[in-house]
N, C-alpha and C. Protein backbone atom coordinates (compact mmCIF):
# COMPACT_ATOMS: atom_id res chain seq x y z
N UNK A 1 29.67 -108.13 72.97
CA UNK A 1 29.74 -109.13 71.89
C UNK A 1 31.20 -109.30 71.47
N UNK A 2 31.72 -110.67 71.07
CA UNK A 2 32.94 -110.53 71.11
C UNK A 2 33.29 -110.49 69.37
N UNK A 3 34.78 -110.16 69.41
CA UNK A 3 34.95 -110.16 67.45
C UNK A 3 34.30 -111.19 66.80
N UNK A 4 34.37 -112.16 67.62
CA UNK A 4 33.69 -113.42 66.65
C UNK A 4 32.98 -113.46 66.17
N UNK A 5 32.20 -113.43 67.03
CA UNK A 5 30.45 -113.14 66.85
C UNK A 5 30.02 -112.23 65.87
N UNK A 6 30.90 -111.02 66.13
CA UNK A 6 30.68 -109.51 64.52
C UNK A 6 30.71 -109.85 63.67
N UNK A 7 31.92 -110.85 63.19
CA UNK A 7 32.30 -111.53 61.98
C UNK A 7 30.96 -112.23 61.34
N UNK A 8 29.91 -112.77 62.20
CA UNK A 8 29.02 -113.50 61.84
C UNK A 8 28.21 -112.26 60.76
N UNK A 9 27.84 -111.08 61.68
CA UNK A 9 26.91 -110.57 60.91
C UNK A 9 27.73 -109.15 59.98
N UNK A 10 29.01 -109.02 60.15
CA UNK A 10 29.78 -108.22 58.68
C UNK A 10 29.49 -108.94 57.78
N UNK A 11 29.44 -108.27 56.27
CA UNK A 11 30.19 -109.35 55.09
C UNK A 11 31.42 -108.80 54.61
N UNK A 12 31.73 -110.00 54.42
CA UNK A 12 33.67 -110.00 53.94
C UNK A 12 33.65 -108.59 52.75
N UNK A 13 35.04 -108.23 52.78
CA UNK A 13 34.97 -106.92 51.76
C UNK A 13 34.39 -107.66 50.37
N UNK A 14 35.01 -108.84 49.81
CA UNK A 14 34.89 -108.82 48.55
C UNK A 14 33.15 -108.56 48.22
N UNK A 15 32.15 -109.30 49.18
CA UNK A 15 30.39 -109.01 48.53
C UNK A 15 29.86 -107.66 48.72
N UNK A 16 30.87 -106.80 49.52
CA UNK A 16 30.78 -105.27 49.64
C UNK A 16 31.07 -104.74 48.49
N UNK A 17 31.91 -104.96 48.31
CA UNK A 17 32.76 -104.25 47.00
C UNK A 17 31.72 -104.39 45.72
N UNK A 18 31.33 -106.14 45.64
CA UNK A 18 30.65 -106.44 44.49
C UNK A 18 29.17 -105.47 44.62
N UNK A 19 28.68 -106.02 45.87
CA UNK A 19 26.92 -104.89 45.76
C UNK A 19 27.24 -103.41 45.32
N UNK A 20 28.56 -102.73 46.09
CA UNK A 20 28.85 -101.40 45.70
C UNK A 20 28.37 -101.41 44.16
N UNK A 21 29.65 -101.96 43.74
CA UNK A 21 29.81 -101.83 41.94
C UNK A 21 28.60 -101.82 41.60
N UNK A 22 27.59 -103.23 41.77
CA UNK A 22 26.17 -103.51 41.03
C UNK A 22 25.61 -102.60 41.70
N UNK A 23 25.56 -101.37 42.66
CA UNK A 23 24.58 -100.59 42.99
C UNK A 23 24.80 -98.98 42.15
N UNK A 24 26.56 -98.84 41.88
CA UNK A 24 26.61 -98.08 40.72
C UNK A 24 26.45 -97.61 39.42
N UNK A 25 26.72 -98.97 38.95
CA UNK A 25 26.22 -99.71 37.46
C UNK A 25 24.62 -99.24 37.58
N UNK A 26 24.12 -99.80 38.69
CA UNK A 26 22.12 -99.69 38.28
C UNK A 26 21.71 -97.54 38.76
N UNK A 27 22.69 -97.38 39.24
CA UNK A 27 21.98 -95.97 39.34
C UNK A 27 23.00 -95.22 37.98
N UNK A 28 23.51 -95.56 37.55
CA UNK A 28 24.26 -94.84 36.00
C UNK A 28 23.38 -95.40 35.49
N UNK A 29 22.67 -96.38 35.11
CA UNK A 29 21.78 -96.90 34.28
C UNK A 29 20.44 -96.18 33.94
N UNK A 30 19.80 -95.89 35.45
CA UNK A 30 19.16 -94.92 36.05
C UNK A 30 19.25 -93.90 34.96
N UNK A 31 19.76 -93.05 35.62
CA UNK A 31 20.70 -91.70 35.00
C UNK A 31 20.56 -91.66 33.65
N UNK A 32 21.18 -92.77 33.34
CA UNK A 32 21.39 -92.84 31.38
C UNK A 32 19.75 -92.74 30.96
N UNK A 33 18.76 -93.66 31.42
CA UNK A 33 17.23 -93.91 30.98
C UNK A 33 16.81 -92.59 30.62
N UNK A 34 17.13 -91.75 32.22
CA UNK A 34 16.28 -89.93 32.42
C UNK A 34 16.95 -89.16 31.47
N UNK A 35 18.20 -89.07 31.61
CA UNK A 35 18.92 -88.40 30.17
C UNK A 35 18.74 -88.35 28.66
N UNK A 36 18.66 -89.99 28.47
CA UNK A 36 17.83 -89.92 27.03
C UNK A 36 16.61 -89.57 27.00
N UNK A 37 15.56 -89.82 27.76
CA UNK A 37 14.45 -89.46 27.74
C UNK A 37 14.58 -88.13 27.60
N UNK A 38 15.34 -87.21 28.41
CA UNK A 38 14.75 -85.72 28.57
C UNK A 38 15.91 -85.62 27.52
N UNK A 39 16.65 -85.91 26.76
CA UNK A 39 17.18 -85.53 25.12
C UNK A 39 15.97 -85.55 24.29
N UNK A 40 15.27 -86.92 24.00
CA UNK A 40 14.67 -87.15 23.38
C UNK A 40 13.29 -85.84 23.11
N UNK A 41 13.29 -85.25 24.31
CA UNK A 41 12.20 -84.59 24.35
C UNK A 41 13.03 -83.22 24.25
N UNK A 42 13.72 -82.81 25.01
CA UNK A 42 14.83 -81.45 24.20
C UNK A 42 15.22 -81.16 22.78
N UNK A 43 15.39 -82.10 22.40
CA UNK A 43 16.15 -81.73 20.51
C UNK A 43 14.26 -81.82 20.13
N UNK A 44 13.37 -82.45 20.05
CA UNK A 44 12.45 -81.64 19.08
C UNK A 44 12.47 -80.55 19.86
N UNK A 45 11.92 -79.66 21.07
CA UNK A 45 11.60 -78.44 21.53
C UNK A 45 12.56 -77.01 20.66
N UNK A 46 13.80 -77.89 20.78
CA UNK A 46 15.16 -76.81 20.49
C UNK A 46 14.85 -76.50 18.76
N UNK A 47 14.74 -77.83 18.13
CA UNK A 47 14.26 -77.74 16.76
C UNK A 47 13.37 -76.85 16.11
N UNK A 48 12.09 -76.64 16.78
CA UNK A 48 10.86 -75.93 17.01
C UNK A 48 11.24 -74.75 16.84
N UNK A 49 12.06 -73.74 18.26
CA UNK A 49 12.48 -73.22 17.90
C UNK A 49 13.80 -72.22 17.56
N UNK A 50 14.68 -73.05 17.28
CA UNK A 50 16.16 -73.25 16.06
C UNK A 50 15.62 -71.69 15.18
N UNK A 51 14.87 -71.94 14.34
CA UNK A 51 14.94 -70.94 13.18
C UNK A 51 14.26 -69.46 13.84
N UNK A 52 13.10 -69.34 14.99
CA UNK A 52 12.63 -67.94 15.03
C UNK A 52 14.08 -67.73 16.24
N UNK A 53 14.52 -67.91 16.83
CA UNK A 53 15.61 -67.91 18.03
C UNK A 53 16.86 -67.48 16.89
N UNK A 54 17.02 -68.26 15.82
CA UNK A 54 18.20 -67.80 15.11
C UNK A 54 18.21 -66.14 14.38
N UNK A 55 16.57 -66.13 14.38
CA UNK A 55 16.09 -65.53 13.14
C UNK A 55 15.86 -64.00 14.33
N UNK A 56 15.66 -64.09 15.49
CA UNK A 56 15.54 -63.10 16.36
C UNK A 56 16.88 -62.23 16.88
N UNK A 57 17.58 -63.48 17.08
CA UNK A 57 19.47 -63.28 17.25
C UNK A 57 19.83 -62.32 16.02
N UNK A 58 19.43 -62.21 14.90
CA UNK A 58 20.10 -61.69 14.14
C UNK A 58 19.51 -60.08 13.67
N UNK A 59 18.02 -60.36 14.14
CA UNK A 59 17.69 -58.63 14.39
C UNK A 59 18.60 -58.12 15.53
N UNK A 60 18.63 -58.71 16.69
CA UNK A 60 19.22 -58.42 17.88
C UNK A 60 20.76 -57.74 17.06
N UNK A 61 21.27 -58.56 16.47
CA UNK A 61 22.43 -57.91 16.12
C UNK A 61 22.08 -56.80 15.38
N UNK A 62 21.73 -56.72 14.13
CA UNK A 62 21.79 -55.67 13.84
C UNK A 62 21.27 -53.91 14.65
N UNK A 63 20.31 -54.68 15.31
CA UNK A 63 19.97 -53.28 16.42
C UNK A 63 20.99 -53.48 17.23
N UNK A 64 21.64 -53.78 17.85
CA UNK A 64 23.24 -53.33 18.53
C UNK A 64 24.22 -52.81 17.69
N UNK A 65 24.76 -53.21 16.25
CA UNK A 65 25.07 -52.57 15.44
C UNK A 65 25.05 -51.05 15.38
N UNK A 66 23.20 -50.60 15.21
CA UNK A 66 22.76 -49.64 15.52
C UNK A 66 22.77 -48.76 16.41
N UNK A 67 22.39 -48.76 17.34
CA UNK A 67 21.82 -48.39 18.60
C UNK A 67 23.00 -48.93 19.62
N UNK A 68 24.13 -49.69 19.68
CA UNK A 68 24.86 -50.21 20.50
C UNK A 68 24.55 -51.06 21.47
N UNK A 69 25.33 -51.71 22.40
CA UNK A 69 25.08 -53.06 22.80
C UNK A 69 24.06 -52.54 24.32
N UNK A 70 24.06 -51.32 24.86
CA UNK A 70 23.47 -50.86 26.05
C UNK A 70 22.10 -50.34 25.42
N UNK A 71 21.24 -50.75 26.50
CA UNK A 71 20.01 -50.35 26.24
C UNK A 71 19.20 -49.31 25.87
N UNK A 72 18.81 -48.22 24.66
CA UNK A 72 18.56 -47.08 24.51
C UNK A 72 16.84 -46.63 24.80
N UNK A 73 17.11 -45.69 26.06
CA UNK A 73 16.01 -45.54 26.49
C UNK A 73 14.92 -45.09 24.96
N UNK A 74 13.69 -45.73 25.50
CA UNK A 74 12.53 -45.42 24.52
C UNK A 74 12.43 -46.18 23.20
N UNK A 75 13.92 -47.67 22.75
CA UNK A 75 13.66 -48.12 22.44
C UNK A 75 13.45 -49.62 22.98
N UNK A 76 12.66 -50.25 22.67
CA UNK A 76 12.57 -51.70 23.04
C UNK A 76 12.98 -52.92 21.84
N UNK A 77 13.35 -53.95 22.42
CA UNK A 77 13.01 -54.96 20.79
C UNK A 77 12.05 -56.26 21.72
N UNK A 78 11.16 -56.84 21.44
CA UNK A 78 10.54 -58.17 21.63
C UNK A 78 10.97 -59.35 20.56
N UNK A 79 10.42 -60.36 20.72
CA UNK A 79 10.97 -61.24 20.02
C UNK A 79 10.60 -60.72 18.27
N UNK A 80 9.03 -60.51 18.49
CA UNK A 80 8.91 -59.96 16.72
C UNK A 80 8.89 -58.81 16.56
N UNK A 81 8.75 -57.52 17.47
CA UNK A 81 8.63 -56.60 17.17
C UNK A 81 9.80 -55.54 17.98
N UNK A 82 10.01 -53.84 17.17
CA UNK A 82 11.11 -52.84 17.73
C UNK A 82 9.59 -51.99 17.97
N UNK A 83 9.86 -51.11 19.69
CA UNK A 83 9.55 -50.84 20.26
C UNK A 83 9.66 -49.59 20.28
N UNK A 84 9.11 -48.48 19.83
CA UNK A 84 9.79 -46.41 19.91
C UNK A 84 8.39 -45.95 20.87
N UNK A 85 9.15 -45.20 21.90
CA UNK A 85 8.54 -44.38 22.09
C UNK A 85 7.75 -43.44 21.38
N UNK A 86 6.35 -42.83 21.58
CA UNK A 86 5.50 -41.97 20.77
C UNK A 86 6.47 -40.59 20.61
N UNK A 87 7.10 -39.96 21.67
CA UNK A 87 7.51 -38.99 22.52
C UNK A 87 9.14 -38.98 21.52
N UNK A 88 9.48 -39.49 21.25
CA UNK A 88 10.71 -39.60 20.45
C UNK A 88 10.19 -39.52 18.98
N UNK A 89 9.36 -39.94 18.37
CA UNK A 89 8.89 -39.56 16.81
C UNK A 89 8.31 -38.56 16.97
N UNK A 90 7.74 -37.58 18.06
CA UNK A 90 7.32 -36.44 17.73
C UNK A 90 8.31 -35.50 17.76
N UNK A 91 9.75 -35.58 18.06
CA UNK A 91 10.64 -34.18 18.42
C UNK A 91 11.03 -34.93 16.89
N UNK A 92 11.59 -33.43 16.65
CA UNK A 92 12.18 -33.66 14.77
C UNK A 92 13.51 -34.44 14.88
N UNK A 93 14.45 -34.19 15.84
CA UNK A 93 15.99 -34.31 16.09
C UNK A 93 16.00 -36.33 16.29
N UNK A 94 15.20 -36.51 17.20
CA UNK A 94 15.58 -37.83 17.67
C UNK A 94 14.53 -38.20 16.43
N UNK A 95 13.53 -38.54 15.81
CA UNK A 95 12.84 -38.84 15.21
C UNK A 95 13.53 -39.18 13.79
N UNK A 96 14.43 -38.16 13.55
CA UNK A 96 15.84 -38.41 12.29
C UNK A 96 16.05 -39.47 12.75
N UNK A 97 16.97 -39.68 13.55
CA UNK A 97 17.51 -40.31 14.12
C UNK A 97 17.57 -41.77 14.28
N UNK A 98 16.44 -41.55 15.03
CA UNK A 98 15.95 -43.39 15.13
C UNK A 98 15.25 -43.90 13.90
N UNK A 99 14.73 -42.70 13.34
CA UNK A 99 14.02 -43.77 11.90
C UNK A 99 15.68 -43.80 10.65
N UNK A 100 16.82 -43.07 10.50
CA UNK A 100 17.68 -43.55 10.01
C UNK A 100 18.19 -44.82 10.48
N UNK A 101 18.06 -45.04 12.06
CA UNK A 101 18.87 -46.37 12.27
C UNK A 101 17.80 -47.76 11.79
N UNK A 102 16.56 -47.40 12.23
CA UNK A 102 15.80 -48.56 11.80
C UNK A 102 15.76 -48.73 10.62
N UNK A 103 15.59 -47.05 9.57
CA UNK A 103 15.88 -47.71 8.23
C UNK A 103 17.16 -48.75 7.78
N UNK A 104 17.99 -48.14 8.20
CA UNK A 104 19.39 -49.24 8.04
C UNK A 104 18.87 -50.66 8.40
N UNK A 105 18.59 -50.78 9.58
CA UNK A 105 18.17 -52.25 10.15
C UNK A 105 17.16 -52.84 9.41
N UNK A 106 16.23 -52.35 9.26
CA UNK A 106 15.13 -52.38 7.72
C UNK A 106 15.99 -53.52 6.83
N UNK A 107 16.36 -52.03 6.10
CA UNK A 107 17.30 -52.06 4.94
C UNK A 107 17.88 -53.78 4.85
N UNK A 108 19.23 -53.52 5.80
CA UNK A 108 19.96 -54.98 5.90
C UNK A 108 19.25 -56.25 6.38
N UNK A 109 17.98 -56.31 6.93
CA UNK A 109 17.55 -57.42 6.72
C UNK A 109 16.49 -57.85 5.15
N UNK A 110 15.89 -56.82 4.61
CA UNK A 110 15.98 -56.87 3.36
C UNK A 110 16.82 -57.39 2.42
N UNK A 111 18.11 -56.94 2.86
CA UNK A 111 18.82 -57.11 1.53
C UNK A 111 19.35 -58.30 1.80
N UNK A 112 18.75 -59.20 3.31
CA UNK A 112 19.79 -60.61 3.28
C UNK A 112 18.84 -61.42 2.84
N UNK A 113 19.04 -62.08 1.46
CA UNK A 113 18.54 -63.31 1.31
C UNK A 113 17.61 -64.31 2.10
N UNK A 114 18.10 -64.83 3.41
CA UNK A 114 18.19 -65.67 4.38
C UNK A 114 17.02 -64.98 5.42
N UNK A 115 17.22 -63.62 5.26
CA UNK A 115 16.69 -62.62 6.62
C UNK A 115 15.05 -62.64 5.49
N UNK A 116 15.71 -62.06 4.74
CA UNK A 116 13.72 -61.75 3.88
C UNK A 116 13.16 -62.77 3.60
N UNK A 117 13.62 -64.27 3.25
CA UNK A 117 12.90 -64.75 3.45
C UNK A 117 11.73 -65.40 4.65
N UNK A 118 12.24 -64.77 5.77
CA UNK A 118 11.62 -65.09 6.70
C UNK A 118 10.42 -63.93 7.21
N UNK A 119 10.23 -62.77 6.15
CA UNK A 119 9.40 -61.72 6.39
C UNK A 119 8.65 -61.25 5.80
N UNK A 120 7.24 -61.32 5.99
CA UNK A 120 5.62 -61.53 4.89
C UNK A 120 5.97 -60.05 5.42
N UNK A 121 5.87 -59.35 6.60
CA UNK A 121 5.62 -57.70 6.39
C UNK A 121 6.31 -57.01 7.91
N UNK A 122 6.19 -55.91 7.55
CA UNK A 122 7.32 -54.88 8.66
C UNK A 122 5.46 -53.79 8.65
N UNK A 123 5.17 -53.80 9.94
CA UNK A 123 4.40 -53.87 10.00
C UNK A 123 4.14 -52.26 11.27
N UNK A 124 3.95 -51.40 10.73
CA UNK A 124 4.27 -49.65 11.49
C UNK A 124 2.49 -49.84 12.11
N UNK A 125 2.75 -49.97 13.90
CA UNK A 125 1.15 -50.01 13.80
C UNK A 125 1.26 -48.89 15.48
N UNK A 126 0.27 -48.21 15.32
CA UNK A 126 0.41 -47.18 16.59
C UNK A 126 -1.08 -47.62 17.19
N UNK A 127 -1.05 -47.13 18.77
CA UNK A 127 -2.21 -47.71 19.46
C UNK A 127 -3.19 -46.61 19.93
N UNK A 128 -4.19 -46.62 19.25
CA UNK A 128 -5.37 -45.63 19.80
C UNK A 128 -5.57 -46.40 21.26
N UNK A 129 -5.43 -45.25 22.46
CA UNK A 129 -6.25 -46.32 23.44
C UNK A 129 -7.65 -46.24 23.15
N UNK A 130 -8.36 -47.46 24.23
CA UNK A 130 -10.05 -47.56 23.36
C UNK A 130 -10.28 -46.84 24.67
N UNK A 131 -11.95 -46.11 24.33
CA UNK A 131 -12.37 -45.56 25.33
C UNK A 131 -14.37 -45.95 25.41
N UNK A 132 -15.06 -45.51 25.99
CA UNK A 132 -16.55 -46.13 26.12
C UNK A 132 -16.92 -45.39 24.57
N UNK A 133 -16.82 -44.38 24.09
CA UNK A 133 -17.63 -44.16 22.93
C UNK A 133 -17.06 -44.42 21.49
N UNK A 134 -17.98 -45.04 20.74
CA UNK A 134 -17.31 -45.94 19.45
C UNK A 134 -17.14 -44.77 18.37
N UNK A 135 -18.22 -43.85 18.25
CA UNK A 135 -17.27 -42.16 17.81
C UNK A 135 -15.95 -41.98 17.51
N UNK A 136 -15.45 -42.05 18.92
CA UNK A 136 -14.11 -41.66 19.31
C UNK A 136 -12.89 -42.41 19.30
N UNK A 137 -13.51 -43.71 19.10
CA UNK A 137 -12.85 -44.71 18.81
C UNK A 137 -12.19 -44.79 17.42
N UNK A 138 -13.61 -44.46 16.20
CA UNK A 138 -13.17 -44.63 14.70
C UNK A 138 -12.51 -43.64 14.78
N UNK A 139 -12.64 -42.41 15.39
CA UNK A 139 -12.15 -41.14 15.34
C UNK A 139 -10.53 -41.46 15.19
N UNK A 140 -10.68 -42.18 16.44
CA UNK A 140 -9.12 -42.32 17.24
C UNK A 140 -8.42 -42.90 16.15
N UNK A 141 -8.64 -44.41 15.49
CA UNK A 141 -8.18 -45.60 15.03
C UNK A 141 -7.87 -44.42 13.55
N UNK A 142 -8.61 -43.87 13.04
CA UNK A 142 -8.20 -42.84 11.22
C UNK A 142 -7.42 -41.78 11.36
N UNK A 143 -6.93 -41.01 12.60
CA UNK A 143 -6.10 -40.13 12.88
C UNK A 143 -4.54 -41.15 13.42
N UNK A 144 -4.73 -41.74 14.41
CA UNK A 144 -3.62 -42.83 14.13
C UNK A 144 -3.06 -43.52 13.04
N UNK A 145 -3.95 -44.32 12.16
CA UNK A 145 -3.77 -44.60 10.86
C UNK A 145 -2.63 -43.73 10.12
N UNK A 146 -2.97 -42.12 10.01
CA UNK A 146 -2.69 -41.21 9.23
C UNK A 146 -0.98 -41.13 10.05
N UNK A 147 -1.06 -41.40 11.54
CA UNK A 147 0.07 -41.12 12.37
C UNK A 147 1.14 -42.32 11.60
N UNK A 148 0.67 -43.29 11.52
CA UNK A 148 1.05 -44.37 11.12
C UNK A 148 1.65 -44.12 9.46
N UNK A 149 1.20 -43.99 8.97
CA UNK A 149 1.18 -43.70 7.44
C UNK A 149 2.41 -42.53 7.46
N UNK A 150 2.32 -41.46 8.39
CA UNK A 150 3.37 -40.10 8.40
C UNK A 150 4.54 -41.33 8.45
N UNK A 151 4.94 -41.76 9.87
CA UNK A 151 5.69 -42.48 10.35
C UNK A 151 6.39 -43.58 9.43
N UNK A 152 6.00 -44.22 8.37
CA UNK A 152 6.20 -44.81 7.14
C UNK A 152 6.75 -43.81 6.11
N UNK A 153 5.88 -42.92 6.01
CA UNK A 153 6.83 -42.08 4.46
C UNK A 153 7.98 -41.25 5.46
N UNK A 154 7.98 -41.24 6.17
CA UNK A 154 9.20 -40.51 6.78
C UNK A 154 10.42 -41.24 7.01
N UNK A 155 10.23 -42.49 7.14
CA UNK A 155 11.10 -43.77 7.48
C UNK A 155 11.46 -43.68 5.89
N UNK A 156 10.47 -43.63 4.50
CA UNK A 156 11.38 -43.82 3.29
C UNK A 156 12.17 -42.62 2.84
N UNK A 157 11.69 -41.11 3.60
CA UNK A 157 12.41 -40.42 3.21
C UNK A 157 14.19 -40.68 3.72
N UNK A 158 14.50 -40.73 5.60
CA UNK A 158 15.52 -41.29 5.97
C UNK A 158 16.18 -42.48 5.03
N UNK A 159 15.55 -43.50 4.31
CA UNK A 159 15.97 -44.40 3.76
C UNK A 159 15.40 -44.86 2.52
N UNK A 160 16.01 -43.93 1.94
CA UNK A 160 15.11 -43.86 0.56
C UNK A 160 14.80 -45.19 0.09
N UNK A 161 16.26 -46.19 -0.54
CA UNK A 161 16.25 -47.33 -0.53
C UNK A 161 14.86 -48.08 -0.25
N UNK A 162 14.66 -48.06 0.95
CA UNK A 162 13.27 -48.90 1.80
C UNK A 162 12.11 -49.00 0.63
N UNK A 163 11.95 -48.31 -0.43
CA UNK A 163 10.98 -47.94 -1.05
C UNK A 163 11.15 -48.84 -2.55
N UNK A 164 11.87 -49.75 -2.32
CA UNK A 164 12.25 -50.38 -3.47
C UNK A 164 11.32 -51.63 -2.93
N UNK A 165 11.68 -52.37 -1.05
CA UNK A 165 10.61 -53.29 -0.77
C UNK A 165 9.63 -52.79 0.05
N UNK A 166 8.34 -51.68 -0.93
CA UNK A 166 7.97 -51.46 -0.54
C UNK A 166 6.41 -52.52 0.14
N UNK A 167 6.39 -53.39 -0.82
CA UNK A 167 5.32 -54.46 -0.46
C UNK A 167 5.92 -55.08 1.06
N UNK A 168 6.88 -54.59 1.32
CA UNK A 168 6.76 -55.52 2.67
C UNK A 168 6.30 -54.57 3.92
N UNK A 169 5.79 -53.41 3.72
CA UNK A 169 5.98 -52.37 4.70
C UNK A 169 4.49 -52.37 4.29
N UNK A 170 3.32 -51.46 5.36
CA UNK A 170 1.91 -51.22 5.80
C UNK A 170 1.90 -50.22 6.95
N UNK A 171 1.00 -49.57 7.00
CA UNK A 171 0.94 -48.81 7.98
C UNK A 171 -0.58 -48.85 8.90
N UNK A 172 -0.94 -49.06 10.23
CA UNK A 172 -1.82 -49.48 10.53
C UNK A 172 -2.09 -48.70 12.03
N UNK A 173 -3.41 -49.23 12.53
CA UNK A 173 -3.73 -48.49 13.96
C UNK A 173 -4.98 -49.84 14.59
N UNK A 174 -4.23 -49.93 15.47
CA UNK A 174 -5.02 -50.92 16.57
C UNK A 174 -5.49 -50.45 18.04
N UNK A 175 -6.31 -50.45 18.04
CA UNK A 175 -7.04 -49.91 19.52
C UNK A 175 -6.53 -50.93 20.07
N UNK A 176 -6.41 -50.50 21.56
CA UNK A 176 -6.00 -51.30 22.58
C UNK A 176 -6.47 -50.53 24.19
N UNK A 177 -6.28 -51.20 25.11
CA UNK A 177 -6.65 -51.24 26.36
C UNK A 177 -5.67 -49.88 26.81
N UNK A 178 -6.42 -49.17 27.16
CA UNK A 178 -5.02 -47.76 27.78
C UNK A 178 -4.31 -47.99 28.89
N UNK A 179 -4.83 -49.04 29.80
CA UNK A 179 -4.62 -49.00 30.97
C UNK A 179 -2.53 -49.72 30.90
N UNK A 180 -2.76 -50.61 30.06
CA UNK A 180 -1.38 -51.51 29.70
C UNK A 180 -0.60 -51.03 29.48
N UNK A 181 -0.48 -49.37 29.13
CA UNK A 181 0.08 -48.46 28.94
C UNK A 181 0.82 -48.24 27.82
N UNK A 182 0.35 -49.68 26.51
CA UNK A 182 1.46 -49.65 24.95
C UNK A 182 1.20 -48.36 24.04
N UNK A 183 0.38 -47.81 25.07
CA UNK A 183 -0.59 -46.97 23.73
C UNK A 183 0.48 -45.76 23.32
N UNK A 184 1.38 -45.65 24.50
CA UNK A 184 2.81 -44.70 24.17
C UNK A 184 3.54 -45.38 23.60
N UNK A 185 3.57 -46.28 22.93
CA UNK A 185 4.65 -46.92 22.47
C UNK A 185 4.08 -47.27 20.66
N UNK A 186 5.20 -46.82 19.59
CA UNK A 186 4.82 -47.24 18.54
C UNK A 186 5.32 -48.90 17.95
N UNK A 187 5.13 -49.58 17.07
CA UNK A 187 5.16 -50.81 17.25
C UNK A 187 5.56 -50.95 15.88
N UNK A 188 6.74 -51.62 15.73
CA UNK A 188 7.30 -51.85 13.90
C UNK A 188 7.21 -53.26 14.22
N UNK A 189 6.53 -54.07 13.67
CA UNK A 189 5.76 -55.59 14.13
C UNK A 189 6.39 -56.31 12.51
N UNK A 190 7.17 -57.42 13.14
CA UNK A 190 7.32 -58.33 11.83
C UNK A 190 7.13 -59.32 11.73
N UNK A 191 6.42 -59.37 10.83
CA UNK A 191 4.97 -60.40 10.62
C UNK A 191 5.71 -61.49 9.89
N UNK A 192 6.02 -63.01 10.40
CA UNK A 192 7.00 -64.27 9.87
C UNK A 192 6.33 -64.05 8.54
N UNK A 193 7.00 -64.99 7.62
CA UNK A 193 6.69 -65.55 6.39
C UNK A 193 6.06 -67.11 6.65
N UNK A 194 5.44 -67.46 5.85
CA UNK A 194 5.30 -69.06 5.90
C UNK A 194 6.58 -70.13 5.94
N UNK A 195 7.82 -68.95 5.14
CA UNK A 195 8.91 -70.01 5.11
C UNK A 195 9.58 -70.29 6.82
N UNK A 196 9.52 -69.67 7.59
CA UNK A 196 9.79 -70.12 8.66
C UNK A 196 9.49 -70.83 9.38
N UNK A 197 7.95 -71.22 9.01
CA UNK A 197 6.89 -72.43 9.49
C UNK A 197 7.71 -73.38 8.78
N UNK A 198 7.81 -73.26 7.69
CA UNK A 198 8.59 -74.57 6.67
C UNK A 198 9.47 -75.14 7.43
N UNK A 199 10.18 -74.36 7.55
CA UNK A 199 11.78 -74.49 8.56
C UNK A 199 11.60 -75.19 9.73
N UNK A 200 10.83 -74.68 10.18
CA UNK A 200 10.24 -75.37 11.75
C UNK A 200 9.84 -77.20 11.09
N UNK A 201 8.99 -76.82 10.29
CA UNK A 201 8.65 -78.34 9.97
C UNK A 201 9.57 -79.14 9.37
N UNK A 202 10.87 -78.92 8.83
CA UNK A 202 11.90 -79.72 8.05
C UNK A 202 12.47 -80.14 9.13
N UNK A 203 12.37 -79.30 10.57
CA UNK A 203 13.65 -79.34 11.49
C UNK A 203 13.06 -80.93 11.73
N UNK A 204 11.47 -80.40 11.96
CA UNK A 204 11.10 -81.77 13.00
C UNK A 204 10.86 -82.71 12.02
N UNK A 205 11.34 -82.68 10.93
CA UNK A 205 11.10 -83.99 10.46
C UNK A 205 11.55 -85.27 10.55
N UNK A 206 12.67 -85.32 11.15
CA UNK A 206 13.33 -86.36 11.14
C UNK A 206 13.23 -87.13 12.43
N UNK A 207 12.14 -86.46 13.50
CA UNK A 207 11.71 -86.78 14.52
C UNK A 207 10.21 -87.86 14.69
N UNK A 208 10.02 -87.53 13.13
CA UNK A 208 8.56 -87.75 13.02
C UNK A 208 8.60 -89.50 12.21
N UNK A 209 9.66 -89.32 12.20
CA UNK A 209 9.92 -91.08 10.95
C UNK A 209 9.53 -91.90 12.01
């Protein structure tokens, strides 16, 4: 085929150039549509949850404070609850120990304004595992209880203080499945306030107009 003939079926640069542009323009356009959309749907999610994420960050700190920024075997933190080994509150030495630091951590979210209001209760609950006979069960659940209850006045002796909010503290025992293996693990559970629901709902309000 000779040049001539090519010429027939090229197009000249300038309608190249132009489709380019109009094919960039429509896929940024593209782009822009999916972006706002998936904003639109990100800022409420983030809003949602803004206050337990802020409000979790700041236990997090204070247990590094504590306990330091590396992980201390036998304790855990979850989003609502600090995690002790059974096996560590029974030796006298570490049992000081960790219930002085939690009292502190206690303590300073107590005493923050901002922090207590976000906390109906601090919540000391140890796990009977359950087993086939219901005997052994109540058995289990009122001797735990009592474990529970030790584990509390011992936490106000370390921190005497603590005993001033004492309505926010309970001591409790929940049967659970043995197999999951929490039943070694004691559980300081903090139970939100309603004001954090509030919070959640002011965030999204302005989503809702």
């Amino acid at each position: 085929m000779k040049l001539e003939e090519l010429k027939d079926y090229v197009l000249p640069p300038g309608p190249v150039l132009g489709l380019t542009l109009i094919g960039i323009l429509l896929l940024g356009a593209v782009i822009y549509y999916r972006a706002v959309r998936i904003q639109r749907f990100l800022e409420p999610a983030v809003a949602i949850s803004q206050p337990r994420v802020e409000f979790a960050g700041n236990i997090r700190l204070l247990l590094q404070k504590e306990f330091g920024e590396k992980a201390v075997r036998g304790v855990m933190f979850t989003t609502d609850s600090i995690l002790v080994e059974k096996s560590l509150l029974k030796d006298a030495n570490s049992s000081s120990i960790i219930l002085k630091k939690l009292g502190r951590i206690f303590l300073s979210m107590l005493n923050d304004p901002q922090m207590k209001n976000y906390i109906n209760l601090i919540l000391i609950n140890t796990r009977p595992p359950l087993s086939q006979n219901h005997e052994s069960n109540r058995a289990a659940r009122l001797k735990m209880q009592d474990t529970s209850k030790q584990i509390l006045n011992a936490l106000y002796d370390e921190e005497p203080e603590l005993e001033n909010y004492d309505i926010y503290f309970a001591a409790t025992a929940v049967t659970i499945d043995a197999e999951t293996g929490k039943a070694d693990w004691v559980e300081f559970k903090i139970i939100p306030s309603e004001q954090l629901h509030i919070d959640v709902l002011m965030k999204l309000e302005k989503y809702i107009r």
